[in-house]
C-alpha atoms as a PDB file:
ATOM      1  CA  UNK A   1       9.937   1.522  10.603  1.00  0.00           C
ATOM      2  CA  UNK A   2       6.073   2.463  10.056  1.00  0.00           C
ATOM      3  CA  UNK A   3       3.968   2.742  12.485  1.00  0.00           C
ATOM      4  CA  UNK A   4       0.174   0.871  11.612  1.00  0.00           C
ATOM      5  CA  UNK A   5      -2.883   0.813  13.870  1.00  0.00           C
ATOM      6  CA  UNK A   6      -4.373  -2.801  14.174  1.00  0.00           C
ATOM      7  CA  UNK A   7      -7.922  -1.425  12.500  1.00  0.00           C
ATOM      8  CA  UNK A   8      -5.550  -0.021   9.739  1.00  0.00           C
ATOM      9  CA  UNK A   9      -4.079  -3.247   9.259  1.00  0.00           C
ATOM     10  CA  UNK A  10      -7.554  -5.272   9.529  1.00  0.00           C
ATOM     11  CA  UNK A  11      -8.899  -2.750   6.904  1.00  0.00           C
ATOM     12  CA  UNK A  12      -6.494  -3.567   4.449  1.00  0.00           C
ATOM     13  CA  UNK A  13      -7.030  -6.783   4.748  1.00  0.00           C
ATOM     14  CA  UNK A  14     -10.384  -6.774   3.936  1.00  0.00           C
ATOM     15  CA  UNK A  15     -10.065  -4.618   1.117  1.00  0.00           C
ATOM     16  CA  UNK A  16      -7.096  -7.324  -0.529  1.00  0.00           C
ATOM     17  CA  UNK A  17     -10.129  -9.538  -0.131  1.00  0.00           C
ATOM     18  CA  UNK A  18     -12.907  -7.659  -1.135  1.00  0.00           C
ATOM     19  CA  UNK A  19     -10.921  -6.761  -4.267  1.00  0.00           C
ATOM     20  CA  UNK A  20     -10.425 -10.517  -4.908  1.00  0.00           C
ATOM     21  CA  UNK A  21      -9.443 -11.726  -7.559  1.00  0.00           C
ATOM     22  CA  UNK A  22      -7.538  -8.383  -8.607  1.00  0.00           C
ATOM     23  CA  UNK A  23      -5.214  -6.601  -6.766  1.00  0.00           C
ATOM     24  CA  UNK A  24      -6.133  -3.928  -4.147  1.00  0.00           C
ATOM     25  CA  UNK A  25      -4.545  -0.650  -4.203  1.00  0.00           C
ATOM     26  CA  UNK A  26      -4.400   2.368  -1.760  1.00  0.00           C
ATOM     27  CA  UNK A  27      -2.961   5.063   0.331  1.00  0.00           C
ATOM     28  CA  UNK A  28      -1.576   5.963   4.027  1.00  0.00           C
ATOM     29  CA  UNK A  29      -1.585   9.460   5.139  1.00  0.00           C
ATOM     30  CA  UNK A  30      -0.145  10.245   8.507  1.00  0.00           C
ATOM     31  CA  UNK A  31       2.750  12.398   9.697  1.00  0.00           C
ATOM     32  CA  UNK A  32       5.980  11.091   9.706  1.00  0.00           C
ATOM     33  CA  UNK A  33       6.112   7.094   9.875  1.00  0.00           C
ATOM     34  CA  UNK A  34       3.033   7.261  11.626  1.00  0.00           C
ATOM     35  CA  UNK A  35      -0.424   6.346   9.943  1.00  0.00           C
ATOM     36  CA  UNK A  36      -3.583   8.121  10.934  1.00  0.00           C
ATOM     37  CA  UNK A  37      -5.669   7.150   7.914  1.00  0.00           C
ATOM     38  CA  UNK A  38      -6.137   4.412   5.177  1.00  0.00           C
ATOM     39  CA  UNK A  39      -7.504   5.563   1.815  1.00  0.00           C
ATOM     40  CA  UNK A  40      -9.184   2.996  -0.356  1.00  0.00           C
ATOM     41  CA  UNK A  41      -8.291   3.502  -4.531  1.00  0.00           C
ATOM     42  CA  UNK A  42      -9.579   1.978  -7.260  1.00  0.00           C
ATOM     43  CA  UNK A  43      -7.019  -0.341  -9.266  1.00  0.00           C
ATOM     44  CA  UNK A  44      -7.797   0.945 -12.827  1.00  0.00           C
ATOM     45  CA  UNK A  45      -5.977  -2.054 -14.427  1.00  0.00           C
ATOM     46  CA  UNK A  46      -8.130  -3.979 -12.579  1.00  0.00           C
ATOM     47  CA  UNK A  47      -5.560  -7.305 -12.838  1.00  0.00           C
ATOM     48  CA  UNK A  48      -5.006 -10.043 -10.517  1.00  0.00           C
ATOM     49  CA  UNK A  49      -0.937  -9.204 -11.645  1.00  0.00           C
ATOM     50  CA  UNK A  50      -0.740  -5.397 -11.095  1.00  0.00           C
ATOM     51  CA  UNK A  51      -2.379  -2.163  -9.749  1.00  0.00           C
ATOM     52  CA  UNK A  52      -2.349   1.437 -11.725  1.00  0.00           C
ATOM     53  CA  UNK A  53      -4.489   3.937  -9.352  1.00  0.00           C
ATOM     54  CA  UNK A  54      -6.922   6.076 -10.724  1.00  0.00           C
ATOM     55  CA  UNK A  55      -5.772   9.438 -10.884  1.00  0.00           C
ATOM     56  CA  UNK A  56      -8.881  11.379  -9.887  1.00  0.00           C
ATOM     57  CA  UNK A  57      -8.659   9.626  -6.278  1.00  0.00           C
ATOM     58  CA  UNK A  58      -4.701  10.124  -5.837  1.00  0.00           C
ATOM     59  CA  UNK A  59      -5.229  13.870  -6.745  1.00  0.00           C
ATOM     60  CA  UNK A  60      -8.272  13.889  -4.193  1.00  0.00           C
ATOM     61  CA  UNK A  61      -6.228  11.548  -1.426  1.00  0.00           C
ATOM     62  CA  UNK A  62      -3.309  14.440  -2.076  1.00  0.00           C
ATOM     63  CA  UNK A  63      -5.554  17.465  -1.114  1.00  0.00           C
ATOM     64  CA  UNK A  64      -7.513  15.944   1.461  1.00  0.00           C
ATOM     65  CA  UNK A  65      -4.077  15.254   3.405  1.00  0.00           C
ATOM     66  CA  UNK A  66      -2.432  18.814   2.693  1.00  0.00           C
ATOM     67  CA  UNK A  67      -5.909  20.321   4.134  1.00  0.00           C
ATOM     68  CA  UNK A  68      -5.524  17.843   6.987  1.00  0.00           C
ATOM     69  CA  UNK A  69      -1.995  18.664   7.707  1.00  0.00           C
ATOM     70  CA  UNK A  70      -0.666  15.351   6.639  1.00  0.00           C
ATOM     71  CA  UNK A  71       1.082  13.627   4.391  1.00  0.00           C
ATOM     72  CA  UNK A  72       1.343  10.150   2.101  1.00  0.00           C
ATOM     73  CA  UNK A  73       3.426   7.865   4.357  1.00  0.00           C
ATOM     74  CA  UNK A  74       2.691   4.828   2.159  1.00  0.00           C
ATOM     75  CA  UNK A  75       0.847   3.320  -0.581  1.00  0.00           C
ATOM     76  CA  UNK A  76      -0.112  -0.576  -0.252  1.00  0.00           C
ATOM     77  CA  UNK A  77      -1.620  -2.971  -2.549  1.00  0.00           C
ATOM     78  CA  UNK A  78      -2.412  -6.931  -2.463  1.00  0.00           C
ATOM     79  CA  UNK A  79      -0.833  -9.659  -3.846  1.00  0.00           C
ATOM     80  CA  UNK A  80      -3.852 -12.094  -3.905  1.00  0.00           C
ATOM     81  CA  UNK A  81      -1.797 -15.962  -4.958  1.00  0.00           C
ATOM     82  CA  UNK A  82       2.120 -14.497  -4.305  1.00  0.00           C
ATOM     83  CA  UNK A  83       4.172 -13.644  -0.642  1.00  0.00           C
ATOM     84  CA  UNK A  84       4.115 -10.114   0.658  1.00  0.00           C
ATOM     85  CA  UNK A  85       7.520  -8.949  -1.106  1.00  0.00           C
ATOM     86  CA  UNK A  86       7.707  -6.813  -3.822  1.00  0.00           C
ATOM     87  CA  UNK A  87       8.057  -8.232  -7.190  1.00  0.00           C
ATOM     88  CA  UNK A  88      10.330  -7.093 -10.262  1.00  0.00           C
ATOM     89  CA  UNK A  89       7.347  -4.636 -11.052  1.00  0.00           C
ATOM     90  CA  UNK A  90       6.714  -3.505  -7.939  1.00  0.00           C
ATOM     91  CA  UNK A  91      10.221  -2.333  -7.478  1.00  0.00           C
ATOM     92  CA  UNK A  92      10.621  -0.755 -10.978  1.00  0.00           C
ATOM     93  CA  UNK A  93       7.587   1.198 -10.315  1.00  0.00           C
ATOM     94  CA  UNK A  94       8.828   2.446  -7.146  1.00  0.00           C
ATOM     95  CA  UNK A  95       9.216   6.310  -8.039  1.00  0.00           C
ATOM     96  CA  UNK A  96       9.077   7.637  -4.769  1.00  0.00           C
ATOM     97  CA  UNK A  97      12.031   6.724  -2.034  1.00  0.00           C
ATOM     98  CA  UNK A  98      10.274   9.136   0.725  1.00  0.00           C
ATOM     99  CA  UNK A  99       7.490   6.523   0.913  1.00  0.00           C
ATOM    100  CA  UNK A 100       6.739   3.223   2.227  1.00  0.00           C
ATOM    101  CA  UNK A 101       5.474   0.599   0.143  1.00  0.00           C
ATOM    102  CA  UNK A 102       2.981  -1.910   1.664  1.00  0.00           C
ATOM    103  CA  UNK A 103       2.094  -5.522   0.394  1.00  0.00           C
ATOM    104  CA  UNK A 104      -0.842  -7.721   1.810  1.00  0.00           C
ATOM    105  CA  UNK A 105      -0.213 -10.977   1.114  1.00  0.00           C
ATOM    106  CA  UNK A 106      -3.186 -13.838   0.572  1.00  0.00           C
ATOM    107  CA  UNK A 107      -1.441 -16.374  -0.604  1.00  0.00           C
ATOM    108  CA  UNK A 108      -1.722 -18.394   2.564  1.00  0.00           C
ATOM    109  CA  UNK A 109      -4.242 -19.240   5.038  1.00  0.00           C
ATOM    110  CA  UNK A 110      -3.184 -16.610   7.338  1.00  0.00           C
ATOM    111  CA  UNK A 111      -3.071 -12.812   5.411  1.00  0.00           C
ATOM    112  CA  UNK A 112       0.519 -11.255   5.443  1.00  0.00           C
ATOM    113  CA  UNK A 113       1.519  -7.794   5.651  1.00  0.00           C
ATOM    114  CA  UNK A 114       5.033  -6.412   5.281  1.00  0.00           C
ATOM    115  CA  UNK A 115       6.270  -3.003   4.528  1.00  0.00           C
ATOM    116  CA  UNK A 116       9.317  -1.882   2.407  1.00  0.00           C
ATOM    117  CA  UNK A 117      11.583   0.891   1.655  1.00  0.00           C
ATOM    118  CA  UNK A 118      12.261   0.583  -2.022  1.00  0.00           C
ATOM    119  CA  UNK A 119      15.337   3.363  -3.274  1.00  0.00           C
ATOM    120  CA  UNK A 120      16.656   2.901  -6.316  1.00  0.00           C
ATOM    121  CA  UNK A 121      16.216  -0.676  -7.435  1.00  0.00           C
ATOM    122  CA  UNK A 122      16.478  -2.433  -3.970  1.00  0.00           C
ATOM    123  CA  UNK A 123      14.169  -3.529  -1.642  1.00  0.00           C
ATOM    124  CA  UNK A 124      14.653  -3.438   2.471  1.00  0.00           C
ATOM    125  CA  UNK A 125      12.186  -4.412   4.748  1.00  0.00           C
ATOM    126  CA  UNK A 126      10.981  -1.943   7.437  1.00  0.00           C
ATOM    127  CA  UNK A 127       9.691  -3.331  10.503  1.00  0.00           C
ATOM    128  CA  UNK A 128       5.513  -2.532  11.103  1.00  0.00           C
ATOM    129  CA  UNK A 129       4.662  -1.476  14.728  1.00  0.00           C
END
């Protein structure tokens, strides 16, 4: 489970769709399961397909939560035409099994985010309060 404030929620959104029509990218920091701040990154590949973040900003993102006392609880990215589940990529590229791993969906009328543990290879959902 992963806890999400609405505005948290509502800001990813509008970053999937600002980022349209390439893939959004970015980070949760928070303590435990809990998010406390979202943390907008630039998708280097810039590709509708896949995300790569810029390293600068994850470096910066990773001292600005140490100083703060908190930690990554999540990264998230958009999938701008396919369902909020991770795809073959997505789950190869999962390195890190203490983390979340969000997906806004825009593929239908009505945006769609899900969250997912994703340890080695396989997917489970994780329910977003």
């Amino acid at each position: 489970m992963i806890r999400i404030p609405q505005h948290i929620i509502e800001a990813m959104i509008a970053h999937a769709r600002a980022e349209l029509p390439d893939e959004a990218c970015g980070l949760l920091t928070g303590t435990c399961n809990e998010v406390r701040k979202q943390h907008t990154l630039t998708n280097i590949d810039h590709s509708p397909e896949h995300f790569s973040f810029d390293p600068q900003e994850q470096f910066r993102v990773l001292k600005e939560a140490r100083r703060e006392g908190l930690k990554i609880v999540a990264c998230y990215h958009s999938h701008p035409s396919t369902p909020a589940r991770p795809s073959e990529e997505d789950i190869r590229l999962a390195y890190d099994p203490s983390i979340i791993y969000v997906i806004v969906s825009l593929a239908a009328d009505e945006p769609e985010v899900k969250a997912f543990s994703i340890i080695k290879g396989t997917a489970q959902r994780e329910e977003i309060t």
